[in-house]
N, C-alpha and C. Protein backbone atom coordinates (compact mmCIF):
# COMPACT_ATOMS: atom_id res chain seq x y z
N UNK A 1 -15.98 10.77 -8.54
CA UNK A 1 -15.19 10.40 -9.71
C UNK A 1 -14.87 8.92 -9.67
N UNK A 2 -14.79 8.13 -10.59
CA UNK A 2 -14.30 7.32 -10.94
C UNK A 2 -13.43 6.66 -10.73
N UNK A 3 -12.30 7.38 -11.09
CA UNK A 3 -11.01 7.33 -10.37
C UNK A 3 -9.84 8.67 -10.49
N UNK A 4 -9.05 8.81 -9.80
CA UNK A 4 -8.52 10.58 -9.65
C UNK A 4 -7.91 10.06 -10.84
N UNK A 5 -8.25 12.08 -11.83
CA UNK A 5 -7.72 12.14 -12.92
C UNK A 5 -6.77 11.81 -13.16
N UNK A 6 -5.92 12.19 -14.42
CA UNK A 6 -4.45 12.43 -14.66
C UNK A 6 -3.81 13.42 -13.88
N UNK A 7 -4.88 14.89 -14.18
CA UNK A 7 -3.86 15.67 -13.89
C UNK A 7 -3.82 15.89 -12.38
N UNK A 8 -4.58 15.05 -11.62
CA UNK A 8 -4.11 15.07 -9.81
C UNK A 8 -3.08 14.06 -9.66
N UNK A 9 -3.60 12.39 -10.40
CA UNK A 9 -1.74 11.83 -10.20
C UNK A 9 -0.90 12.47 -11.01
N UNK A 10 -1.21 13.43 -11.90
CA UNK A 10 0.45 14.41 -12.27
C UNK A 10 0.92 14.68 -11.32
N UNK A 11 0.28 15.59 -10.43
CA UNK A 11 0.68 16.36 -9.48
C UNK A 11 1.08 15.83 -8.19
N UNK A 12 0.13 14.59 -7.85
CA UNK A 12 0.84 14.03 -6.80
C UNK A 12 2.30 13.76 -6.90
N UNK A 13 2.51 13.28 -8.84
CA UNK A 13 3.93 12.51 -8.92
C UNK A 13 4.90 13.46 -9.33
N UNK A 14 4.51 15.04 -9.29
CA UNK A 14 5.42 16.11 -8.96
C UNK A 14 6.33 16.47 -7.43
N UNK A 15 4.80 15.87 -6.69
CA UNK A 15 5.15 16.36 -5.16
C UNK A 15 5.84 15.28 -4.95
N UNK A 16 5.81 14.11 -5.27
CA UNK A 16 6.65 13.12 -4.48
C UNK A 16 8.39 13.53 -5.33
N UNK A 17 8.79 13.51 -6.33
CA UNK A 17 9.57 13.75 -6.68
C UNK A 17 10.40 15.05 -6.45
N UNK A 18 9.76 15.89 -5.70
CA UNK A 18 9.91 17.27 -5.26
C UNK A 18 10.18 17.32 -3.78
N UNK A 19 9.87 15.96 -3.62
CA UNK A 19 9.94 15.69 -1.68
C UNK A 19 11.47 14.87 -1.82
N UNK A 20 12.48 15.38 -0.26
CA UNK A 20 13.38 14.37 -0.41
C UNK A 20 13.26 13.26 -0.09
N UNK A 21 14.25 12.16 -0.32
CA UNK A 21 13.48 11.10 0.12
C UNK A 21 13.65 11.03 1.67
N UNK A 22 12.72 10.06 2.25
CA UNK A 22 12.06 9.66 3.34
C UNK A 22 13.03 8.54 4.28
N UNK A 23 13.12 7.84 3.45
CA UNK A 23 13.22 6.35 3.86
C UNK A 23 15.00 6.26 3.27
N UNK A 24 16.25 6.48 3.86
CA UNK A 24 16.99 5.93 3.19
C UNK A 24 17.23 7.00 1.93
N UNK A 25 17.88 6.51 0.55
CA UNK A 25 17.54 7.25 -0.45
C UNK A 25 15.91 6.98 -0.93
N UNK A 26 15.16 6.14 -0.75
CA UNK A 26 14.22 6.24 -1.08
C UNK A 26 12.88 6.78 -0.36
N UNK A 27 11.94 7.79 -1.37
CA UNK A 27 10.77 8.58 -1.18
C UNK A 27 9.64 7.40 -1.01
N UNK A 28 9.22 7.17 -0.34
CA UNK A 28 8.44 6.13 0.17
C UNK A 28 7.06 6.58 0.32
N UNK A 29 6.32 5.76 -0.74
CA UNK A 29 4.26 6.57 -0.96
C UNK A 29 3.60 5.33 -0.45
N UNK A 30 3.10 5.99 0.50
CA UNK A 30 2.09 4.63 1.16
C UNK A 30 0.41 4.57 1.24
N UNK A 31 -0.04 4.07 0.51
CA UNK A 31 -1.64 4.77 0.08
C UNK A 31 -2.48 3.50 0.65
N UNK A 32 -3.19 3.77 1.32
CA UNK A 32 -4.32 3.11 2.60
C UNK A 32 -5.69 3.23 2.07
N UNK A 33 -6.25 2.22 2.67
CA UNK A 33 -8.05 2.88 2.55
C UNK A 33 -8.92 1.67 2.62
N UNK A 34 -9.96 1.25 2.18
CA UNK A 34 -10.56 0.19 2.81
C UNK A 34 -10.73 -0.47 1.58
N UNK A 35 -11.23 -1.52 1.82
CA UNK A 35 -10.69 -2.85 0.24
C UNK A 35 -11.62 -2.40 -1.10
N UNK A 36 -11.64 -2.33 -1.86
CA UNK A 36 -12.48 -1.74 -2.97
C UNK A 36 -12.85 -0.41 -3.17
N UNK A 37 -11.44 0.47 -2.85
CA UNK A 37 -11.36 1.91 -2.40
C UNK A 37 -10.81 2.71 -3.57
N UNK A 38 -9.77 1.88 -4.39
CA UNK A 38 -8.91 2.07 -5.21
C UNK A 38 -7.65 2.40 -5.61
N UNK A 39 -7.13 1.50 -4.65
CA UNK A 39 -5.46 1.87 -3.89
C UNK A 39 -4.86 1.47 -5.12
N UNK A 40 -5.50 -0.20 -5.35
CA UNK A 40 -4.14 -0.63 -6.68
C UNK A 40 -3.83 0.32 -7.90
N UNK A 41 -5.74 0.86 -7.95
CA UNK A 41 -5.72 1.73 -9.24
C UNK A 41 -4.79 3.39 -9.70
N UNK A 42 -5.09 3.03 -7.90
CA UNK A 42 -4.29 4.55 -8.03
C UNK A 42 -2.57 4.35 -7.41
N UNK A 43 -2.11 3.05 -7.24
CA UNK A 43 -0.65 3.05 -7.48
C UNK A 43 -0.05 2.41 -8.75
N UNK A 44 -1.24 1.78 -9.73
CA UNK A 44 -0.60 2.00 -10.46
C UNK A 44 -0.53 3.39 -12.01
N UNK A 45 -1.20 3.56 -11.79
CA UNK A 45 -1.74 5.19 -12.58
C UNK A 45 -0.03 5.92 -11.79
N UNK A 46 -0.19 6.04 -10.64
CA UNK A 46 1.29 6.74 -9.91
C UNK A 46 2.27 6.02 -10.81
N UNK A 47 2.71 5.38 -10.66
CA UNK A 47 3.78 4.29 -10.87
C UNK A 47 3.69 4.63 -12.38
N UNK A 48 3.08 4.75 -12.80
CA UNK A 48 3.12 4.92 -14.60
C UNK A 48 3.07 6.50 -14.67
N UNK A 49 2.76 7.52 -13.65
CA UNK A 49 3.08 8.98 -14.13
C UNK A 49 4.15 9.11 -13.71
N UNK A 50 4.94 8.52 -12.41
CA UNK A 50 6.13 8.72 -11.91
C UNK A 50 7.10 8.41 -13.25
N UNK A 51 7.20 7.24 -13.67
CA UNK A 51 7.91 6.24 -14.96
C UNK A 51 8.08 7.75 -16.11
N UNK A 52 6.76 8.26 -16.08
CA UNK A 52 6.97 9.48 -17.78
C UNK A 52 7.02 10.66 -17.28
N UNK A 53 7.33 11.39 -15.74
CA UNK A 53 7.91 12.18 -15.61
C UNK A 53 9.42 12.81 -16.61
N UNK A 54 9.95 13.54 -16.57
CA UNK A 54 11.39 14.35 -17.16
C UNK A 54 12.07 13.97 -15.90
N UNK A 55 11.72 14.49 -14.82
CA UNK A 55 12.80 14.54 -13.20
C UNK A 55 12.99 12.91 -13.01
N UNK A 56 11.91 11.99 -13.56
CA UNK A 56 11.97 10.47 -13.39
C UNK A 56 13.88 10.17 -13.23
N UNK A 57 14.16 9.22 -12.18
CA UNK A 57 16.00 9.25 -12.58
C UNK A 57 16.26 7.44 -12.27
N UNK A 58 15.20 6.72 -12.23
CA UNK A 58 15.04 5.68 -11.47
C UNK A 58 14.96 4.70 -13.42
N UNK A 59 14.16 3.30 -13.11
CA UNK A 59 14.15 2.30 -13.97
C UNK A 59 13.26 2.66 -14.80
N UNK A 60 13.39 2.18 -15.74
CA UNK A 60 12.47 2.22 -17.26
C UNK A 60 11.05 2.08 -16.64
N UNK A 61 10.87 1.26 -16.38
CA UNK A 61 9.91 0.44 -15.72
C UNK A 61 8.91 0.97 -14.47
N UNK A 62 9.65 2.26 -14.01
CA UNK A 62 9.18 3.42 -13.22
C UNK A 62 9.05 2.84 -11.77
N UNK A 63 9.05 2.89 -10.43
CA UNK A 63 9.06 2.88 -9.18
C UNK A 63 8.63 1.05 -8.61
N UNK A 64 9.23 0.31 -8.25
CA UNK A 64 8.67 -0.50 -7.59
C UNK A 64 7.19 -0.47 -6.68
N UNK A 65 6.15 -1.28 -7.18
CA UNK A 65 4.79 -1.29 -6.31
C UNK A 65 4.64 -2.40 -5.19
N UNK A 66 4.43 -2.20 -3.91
CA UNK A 66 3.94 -3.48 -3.26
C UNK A 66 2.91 -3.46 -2.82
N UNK A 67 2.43 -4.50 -3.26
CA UNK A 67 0.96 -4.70 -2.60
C UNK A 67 0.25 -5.37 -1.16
N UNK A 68 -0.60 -4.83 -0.98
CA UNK A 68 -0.99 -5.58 0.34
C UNK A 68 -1.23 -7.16 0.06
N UNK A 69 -1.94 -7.35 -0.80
CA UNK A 69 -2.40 -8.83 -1.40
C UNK A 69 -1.29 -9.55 -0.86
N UNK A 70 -0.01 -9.35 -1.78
CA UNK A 70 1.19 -9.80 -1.32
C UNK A 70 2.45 -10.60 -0.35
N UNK A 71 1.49 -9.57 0.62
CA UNK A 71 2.26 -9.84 1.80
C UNK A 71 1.37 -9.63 2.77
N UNK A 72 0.06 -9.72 2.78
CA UNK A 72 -0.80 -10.42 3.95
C UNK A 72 -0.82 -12.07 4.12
N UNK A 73 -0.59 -12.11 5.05
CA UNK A 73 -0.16 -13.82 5.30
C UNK A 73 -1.69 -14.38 5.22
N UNK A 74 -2.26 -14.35 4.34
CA UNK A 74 -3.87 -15.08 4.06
C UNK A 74 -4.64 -13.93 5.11
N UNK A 75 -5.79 -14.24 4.87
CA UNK A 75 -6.76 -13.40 6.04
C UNK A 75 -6.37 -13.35 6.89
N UNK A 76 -5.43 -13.52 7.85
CA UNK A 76 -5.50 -13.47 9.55
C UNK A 76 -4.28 -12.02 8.91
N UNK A 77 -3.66 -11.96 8.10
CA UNK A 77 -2.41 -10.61 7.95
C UNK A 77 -1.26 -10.99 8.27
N UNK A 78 -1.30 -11.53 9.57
CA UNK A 78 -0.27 -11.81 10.68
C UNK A 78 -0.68 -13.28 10.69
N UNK A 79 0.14 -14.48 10.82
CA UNK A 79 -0.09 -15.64 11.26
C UNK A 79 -0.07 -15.79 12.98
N UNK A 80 -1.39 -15.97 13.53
CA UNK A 80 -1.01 -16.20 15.14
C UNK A 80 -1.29 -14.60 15.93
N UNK A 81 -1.76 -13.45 14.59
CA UNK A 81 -2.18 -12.33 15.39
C UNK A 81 -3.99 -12.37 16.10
N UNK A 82 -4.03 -11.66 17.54
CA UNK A 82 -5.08 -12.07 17.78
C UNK A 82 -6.33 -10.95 17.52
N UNK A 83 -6.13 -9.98 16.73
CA UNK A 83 -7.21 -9.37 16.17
C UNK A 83 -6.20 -8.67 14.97
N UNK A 84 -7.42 -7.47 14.62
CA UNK A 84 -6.60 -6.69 13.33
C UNK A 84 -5.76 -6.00 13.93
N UNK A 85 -6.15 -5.46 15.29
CA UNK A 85 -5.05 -4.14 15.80
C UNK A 85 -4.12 -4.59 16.30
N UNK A 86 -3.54 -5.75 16.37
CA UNK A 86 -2.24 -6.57 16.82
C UNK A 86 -1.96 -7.28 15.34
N UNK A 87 -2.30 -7.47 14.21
CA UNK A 87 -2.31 -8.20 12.84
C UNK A 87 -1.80 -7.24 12.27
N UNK A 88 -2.63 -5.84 11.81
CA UNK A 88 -1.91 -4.92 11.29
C UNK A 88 -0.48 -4.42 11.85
N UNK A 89 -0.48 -3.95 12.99
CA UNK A 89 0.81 -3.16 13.98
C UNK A 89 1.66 -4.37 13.58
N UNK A 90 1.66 -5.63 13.30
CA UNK A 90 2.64 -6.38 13.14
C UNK A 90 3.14 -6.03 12.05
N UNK A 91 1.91 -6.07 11.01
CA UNK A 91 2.63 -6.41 9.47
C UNK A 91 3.78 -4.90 9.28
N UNK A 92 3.18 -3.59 9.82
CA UNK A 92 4.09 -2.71 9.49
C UNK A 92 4.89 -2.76 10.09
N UNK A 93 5.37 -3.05 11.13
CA UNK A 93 6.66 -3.25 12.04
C UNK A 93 7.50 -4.22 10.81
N UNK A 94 6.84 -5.42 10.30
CA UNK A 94 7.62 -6.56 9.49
C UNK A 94 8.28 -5.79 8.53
N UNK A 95 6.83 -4.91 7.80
CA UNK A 95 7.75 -3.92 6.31
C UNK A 95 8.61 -3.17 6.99
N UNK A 96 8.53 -2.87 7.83
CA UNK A 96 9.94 -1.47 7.68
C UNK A 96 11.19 -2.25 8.33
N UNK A 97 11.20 -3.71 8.79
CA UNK A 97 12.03 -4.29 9.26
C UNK A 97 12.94 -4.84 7.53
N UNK A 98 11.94 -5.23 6.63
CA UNK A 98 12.28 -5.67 5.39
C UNK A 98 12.25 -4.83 4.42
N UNK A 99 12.20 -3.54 4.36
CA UNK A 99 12.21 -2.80 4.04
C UNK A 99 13.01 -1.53 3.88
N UNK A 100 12.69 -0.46 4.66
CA UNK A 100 12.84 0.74 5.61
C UNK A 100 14.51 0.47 6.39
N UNK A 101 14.57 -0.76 6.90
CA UNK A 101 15.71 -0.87 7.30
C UNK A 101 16.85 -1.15 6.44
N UNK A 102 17.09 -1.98 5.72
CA UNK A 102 17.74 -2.44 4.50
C UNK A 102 17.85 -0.65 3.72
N UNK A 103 16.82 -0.25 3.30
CA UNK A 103 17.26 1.24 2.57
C UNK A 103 18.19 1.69 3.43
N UNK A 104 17.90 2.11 4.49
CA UNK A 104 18.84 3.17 5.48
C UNK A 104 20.50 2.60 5.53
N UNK A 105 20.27 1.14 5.43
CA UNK A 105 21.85 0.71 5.46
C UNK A 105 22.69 0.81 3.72
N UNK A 106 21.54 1.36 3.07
CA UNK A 106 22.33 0.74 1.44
C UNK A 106 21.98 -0.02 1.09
N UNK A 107 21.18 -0.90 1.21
CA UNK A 107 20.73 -2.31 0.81
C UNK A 107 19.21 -2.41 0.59
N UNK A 108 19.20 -3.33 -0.76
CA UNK A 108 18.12 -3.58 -0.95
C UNK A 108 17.36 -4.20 -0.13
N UNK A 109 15.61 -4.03 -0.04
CA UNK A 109 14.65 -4.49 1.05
C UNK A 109 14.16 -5.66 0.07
N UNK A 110 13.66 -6.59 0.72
CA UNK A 110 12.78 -7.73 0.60
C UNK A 110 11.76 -7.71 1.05
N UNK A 111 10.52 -8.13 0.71
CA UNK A 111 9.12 -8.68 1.04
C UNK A 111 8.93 -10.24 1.17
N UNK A 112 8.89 -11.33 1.74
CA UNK A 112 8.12 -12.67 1.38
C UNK A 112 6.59 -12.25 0.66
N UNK A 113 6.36 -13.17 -0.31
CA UNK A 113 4.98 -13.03 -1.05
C UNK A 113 4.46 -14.11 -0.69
N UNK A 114 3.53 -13.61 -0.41
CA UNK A 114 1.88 -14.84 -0.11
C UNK A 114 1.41 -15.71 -1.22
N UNK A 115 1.42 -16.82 -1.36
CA UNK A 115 0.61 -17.56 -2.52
C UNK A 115 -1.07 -17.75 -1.91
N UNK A 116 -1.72 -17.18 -2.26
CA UNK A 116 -3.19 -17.39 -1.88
C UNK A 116 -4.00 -18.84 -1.86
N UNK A 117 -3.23 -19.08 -2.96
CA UNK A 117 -4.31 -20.42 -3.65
C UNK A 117 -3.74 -21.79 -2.86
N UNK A 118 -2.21 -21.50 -2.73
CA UNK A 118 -1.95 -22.52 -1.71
C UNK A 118 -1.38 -22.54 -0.05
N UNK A 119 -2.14 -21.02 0.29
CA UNK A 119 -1.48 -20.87 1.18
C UNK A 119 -0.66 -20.99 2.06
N UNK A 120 0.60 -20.11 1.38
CA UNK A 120 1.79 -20.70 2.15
C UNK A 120 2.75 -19.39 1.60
N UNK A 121 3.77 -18.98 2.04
CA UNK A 121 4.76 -18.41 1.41
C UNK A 121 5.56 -18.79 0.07
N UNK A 122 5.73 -17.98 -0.72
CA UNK A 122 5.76 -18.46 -2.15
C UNK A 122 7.32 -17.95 -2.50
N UNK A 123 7.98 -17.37 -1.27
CA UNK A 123 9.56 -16.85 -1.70
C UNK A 123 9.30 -15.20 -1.62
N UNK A 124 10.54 -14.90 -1.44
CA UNK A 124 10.97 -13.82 -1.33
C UNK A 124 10.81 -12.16 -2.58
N UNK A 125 10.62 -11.46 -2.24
CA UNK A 125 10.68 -10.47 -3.53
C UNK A 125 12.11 -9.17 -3.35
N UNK A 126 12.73 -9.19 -4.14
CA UNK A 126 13.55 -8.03 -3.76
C UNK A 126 13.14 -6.82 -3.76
N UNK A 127 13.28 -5.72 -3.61
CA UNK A 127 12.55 -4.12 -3.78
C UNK A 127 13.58 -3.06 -3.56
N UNK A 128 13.76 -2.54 -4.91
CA UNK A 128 15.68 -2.11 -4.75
C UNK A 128 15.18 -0.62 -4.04
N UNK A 129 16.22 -0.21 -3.49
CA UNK A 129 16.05 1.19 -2.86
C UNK A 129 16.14 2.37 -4.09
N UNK A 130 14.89 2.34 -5.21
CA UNK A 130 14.61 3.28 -5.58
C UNK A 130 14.40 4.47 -5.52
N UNK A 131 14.47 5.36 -6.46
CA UNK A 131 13.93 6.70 -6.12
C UNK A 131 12.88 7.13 -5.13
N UNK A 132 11.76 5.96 -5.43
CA UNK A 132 10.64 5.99 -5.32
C UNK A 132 9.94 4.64 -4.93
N UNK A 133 9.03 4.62 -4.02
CA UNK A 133 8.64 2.91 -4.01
C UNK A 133 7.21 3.02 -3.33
N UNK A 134 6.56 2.62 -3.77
CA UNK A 134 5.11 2.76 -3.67
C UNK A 134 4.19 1.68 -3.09
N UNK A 135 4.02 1.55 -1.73
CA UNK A 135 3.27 0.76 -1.19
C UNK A 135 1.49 1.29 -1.21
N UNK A 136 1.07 -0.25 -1.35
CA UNK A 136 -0.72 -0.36 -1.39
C UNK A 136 -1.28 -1.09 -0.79
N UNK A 137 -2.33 -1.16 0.32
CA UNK A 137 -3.04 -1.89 0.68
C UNK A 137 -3.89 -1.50 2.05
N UNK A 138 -4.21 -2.13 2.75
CA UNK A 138 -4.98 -1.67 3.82
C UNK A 138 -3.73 -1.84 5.27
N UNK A 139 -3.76 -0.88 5.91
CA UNK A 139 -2.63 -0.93 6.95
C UNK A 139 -1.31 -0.37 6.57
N UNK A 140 -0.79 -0.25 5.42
CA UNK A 140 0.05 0.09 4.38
C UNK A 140 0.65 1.53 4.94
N UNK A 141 -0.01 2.60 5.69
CA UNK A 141 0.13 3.42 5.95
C UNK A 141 -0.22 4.20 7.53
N UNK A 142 -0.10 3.25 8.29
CA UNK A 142 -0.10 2.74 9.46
C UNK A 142 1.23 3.59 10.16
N UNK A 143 1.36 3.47 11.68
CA UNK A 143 2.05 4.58 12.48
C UNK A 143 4.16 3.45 12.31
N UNK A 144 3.69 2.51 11.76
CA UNK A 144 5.22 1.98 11.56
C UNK A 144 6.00 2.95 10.44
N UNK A 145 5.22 2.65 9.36
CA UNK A 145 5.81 3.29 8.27
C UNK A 145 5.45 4.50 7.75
N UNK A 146 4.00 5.38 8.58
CA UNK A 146 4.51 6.49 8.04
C UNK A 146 5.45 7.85 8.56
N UNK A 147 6.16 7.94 9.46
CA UNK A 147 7.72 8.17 9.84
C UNK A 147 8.67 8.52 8.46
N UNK A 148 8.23 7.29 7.87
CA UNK A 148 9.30 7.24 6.73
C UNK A 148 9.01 7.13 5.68
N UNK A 149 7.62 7.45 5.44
CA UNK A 149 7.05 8.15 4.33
C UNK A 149 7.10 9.60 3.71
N UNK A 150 7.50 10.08 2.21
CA UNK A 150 7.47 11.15 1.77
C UNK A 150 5.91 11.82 1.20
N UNK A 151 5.03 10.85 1.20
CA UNK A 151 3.60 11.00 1.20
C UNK A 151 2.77 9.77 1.23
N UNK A 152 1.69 10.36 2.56
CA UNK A 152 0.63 9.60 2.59
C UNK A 152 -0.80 9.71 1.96
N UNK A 153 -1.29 8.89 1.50
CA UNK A 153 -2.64 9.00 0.64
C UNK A 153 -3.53 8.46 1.07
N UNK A 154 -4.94 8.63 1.80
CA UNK A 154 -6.27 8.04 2.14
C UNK A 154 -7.05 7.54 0.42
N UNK A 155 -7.72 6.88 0.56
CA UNK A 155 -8.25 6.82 -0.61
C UNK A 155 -9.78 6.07 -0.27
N UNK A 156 -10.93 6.82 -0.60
CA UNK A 156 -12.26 5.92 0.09
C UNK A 156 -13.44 6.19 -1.47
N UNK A 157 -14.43 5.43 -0.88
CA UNK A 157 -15.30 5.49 -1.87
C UNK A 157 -16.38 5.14 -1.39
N UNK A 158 -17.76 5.11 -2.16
CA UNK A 158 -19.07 4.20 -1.70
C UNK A 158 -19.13 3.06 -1.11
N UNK A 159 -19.55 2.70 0.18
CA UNK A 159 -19.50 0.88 0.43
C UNK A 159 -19.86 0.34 -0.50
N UNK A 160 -21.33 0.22 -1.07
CA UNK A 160 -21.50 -0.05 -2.03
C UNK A 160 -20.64 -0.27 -3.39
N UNK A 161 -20.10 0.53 -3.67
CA UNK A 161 -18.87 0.77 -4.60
C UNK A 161 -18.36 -0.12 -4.49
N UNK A 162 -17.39 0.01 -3.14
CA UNK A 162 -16.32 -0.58 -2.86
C UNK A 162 -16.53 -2.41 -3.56
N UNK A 163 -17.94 -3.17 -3.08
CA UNK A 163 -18.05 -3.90 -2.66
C UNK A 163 -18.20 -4.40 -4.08
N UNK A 164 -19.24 -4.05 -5.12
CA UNK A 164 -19.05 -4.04 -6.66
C UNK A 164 -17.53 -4.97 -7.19
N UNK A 165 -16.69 -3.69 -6.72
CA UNK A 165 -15.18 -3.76 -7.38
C UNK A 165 -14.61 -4.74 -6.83
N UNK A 166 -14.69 -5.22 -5.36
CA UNK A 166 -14.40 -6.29 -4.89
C UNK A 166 -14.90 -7.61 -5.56
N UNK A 167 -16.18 -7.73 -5.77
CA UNK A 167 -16.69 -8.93 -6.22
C UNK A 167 -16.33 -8.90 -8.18
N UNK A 168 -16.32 -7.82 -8.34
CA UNK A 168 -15.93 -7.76 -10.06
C UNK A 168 -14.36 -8.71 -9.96
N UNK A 169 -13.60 -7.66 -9.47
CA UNK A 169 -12.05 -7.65 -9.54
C UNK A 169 -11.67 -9.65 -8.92
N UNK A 170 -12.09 -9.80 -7.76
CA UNK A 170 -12.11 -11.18 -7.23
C UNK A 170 -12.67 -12.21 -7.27
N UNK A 171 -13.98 -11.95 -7.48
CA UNK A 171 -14.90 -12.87 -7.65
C UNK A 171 -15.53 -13.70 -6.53
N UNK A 172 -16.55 -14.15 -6.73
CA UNK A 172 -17.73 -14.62 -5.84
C UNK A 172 -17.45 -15.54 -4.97
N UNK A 173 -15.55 -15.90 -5.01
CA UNK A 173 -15.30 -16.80 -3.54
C UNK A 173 -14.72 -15.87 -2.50
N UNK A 174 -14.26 -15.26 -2.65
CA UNK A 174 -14.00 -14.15 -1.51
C UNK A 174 -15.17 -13.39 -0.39
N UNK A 175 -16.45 -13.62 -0.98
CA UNK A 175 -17.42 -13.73 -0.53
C UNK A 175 -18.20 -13.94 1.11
N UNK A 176 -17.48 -15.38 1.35
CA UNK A 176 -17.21 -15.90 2.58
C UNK A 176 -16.63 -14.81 3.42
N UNK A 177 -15.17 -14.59 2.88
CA UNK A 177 -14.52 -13.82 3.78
C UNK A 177 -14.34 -12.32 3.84
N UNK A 178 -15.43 -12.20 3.09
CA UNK A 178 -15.35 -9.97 3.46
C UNK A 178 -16.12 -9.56 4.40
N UNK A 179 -16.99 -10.30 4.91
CA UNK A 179 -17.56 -9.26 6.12
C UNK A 179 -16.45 -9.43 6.95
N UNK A 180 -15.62 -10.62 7.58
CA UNK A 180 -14.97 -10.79 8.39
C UNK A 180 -13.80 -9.59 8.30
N UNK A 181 -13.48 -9.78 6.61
CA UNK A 181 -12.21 -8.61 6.65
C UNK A 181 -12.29 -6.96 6.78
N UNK A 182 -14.14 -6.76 5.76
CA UNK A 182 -14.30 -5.44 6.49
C UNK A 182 -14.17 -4.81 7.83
N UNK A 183 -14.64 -6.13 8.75
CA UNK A 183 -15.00 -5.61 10.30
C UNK A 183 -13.32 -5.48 10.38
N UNK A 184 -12.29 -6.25 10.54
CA UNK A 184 -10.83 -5.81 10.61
C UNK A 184 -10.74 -4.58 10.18
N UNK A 185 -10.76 -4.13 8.67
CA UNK A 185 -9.82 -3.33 7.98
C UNK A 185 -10.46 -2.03 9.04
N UNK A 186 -12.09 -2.27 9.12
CA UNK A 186 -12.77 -1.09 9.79
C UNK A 186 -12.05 -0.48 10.70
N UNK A 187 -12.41 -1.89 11.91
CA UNK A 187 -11.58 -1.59 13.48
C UNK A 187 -10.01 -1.01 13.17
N UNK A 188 -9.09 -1.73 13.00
CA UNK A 188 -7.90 -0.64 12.29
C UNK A 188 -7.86 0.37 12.21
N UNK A 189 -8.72 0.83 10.80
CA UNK A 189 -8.41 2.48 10.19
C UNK A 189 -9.43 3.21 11.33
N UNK A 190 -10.31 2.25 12.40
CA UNK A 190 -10.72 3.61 13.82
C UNK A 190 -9.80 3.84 14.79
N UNK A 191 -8.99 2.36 14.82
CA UNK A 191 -8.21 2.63 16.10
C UNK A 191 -7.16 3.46 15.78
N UNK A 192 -6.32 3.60 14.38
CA UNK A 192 -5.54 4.48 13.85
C UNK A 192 -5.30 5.25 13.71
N UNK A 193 -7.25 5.75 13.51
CA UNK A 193 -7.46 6.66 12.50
C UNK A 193 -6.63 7.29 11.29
N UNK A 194 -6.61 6.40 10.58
CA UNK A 194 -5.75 6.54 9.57
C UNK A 194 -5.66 7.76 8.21
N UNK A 195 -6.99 7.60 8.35
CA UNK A 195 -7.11 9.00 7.17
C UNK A 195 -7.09 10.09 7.85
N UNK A 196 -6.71 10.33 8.89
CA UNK A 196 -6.49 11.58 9.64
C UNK A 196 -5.22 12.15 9.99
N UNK A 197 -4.36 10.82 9.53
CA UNK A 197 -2.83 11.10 10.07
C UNK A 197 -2.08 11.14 7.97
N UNK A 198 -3.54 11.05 7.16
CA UNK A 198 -2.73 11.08 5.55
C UNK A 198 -2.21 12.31 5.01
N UNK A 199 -1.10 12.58 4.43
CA UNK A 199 -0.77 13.81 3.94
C UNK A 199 -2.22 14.71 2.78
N UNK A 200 -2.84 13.08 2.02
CA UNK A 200 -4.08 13.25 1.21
C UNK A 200 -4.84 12.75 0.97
N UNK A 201 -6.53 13.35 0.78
CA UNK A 201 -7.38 12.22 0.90
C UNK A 201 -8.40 12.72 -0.33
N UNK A 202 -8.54 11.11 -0.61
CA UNK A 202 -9.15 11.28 -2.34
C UNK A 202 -10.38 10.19 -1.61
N UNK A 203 -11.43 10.86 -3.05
CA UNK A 203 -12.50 9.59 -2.86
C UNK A 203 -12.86 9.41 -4.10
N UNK A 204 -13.75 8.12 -4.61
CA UNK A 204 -13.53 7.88 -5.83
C UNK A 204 -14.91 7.12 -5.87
């Protein structure tokens, strides 16, 4: 498929709303998978069935999304990490420090956001302790944060595929740097094994 129907993100955005929350008051969805897999597509499709749910009790605007893009500190993930399996284990230790922790006390979590183009930190993002809050990206769902997740999601597809959507979606300078990031995201989701520890696994 293409990409998972409606009526499976219906249902996912039944079960999460049907789950208590995880994290704090907030139900925390953390969806993983390898880069051109279809994480964004399918948090935001979530994020917009969660929003037109009835049980919905959160913002107009429906669940806060974070992305990996975001808050990977440029290709290395980690500034000063010395592979992916010390790069990743960092970054989720960072989210649930800016995150995960702040919910549990009452308080809203923060992210720093990545500026790509000039690499450097671009300021802070707030991320209120919603109903619901929906993380995306590669590592995203990693042994930090899922503890305190109310559902985890694998999400994979054709290499080929993948690689299409990558060069569509980004374009032909990223180029340079995807074999380097495949071999990371790879090593990671083996040493993890990440789609083995997901509550669900879609392919697309």
């Amino acid at each position: 498929m293409s990409r998972p129907s409606p009526e499976l993100v219906a249902d996912l955005a039944a079960r999460i709303l049907a789950a208590p929350p995880s994290a704090g008051p907030v139900r925390l969805v953390c969806i993983d998978g390898p880069s051109g897999a279809g994480k964004s597509t399918l948090a935001r499709d979530l994020a917009g069935a969660l929003a037109s749910s009835p049980s919905w009790s959160g913002a107009a605007s429906g669940p806060p999304v974070v992305h990996g893009d975001d808050v990977y500190e440029g290709w290395d993930v980690v500034a000063g990490a010395s592979g992916p399996l010390e790069a990743f284990s960092a970054l989720g230790q960072r989210l649930v420090v800016g995150l995960v922790d702040p919910w549990l006390r009452g308080e809203p979590g923060s992210v720093d956001v990545w500026a790509w183009v000039s690499s450097r930190w671009a300021g802070a993002r707030a991320v209120p302790a919603a109903p619901v809050v929906v993380l995306e990206g590669v590592g995203l769902a990693g042994p930090a944060l899922r503890p305190h997740a109310a559902l985890t999601v694998w999400i994979d597809a054709d290499p080929a595929l993948r690689s299409e959507r990558v060069e569509a979606r980004d374009g032909l300078d990223v180029a340079p740097h995807m074999p380097r990031w495949r071999a990371w995201e790879s090593a990671w989701h083996t040493h993890d094994a990440t789609a083995s520890h997901c509550d669900v696994r879609l392919r697309t």
